[in-house]
Every structure is written in C-alpha cells, then in structure tokens.
Protein backbone atom coordinates (compact mmCIF):
# COMPACT_ATOMS: atom_id res chain seq x y z
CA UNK A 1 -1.08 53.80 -42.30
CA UNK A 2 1.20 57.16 -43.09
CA UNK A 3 3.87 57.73 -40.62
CA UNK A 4 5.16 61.51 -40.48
CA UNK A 5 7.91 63.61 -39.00
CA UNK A 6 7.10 67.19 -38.27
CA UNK A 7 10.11 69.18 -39.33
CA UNK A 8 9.64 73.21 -39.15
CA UNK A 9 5.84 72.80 -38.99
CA UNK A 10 5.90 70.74 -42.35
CA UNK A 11 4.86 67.09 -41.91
CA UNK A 12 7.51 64.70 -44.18
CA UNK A 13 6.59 61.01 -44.92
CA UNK A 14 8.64 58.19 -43.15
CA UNK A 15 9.88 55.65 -45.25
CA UNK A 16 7.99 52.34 -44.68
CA UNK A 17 10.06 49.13 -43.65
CA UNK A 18 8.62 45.96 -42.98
CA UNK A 19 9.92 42.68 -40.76
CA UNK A 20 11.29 39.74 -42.68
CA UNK A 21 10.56 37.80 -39.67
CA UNK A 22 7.95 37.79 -37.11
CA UNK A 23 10.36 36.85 -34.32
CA UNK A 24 11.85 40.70 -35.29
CA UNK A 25 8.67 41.90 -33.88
CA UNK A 26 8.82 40.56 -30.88
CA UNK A 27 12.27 40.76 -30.02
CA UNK A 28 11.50 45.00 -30.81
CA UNK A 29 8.48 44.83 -28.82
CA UNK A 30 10.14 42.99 -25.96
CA UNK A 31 12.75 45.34 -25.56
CA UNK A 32 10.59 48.04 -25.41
CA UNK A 33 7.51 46.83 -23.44
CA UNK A 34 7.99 49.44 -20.83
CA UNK A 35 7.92 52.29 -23.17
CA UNK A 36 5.21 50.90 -25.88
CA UNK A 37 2.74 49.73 -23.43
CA UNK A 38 4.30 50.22 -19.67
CA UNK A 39 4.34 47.04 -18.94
CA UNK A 40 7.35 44.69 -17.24
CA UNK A 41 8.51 42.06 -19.13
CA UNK A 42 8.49 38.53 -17.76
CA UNK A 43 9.20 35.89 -20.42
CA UNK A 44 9.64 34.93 -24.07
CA UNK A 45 8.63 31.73 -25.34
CA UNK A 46 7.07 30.91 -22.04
CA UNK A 47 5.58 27.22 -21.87
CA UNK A 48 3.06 25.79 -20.36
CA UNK A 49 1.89 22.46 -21.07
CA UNK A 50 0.99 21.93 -24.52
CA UNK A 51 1.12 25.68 -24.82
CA UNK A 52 3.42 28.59 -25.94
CA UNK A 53 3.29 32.16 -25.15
CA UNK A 54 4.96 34.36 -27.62
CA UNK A 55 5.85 37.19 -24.50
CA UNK A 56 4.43 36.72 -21.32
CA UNK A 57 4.63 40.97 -19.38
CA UNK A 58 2.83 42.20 -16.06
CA UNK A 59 1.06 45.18 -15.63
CA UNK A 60 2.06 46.25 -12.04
CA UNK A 61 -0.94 49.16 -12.24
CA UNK A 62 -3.93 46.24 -12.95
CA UNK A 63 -1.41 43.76 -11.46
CA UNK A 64 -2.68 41.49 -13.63
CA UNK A 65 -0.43 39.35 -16.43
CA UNK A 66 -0.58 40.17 -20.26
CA UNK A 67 -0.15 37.44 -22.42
CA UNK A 68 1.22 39.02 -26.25
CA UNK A 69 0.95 36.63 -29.63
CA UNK A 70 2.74 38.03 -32.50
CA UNK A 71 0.97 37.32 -36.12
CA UNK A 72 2.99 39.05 -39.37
C-alpha cells in the first residue's frame, strides 16, 4: 500500500522500508502498543507450557487479554 505525507495540500510518496527481522516488528509494535492499538503491554515472549506468545497486551476498556503473533 502507498504511504503519503500531505505537505501544502500536495500529497508526496513515503519511501518504503521493510524489516530485516521479524523480531524488529515486534519490538516497534511493543513499544508503541498504547498508541497503535491502546492497549497495555504485559509481556514478550510469554510462555506457557509448550507454548509461546510473541506479545501478550490487555485491553483495560474490554478488560480482556490480547494475545499478538508476528509473521514477516
């Protein structure tokens, strides 16, 4: 998708950049949860049994956990 900046009522294209590593995404995304999505962030790499969660956030409006899995 096009990204844009609107600059004196003229729309310029953004220059693309991509992530080497999917672990860039979610360190980004972590550190921003509040603003992206306005949720709270709990954990990274959380565990549980067997299992890994890639960023583990709560939603104090649905009070209700959000579980996020990265794919690049």
């Amino acid at each position: 998708m096009d990204l844009y900046n609107l600059n004196n009522n003229r729309l310029e294209p953004l220059n693309k950049s991509g992530f080497a590593l999917e672990k860039d995404i979610q360190t980004l995304v972590e550190r921003n949860l509040s603003s992206l999505f306005g949720l709270e962030f709990v954990s990274t790499e959380f565990a549980i049994d067997d299992f890994r969660i890639d960023t583990l956030a709560f939603d104090e409006e649905n009070s209700a956990f959000v579980i996020i899995e990265y794919k690049k």
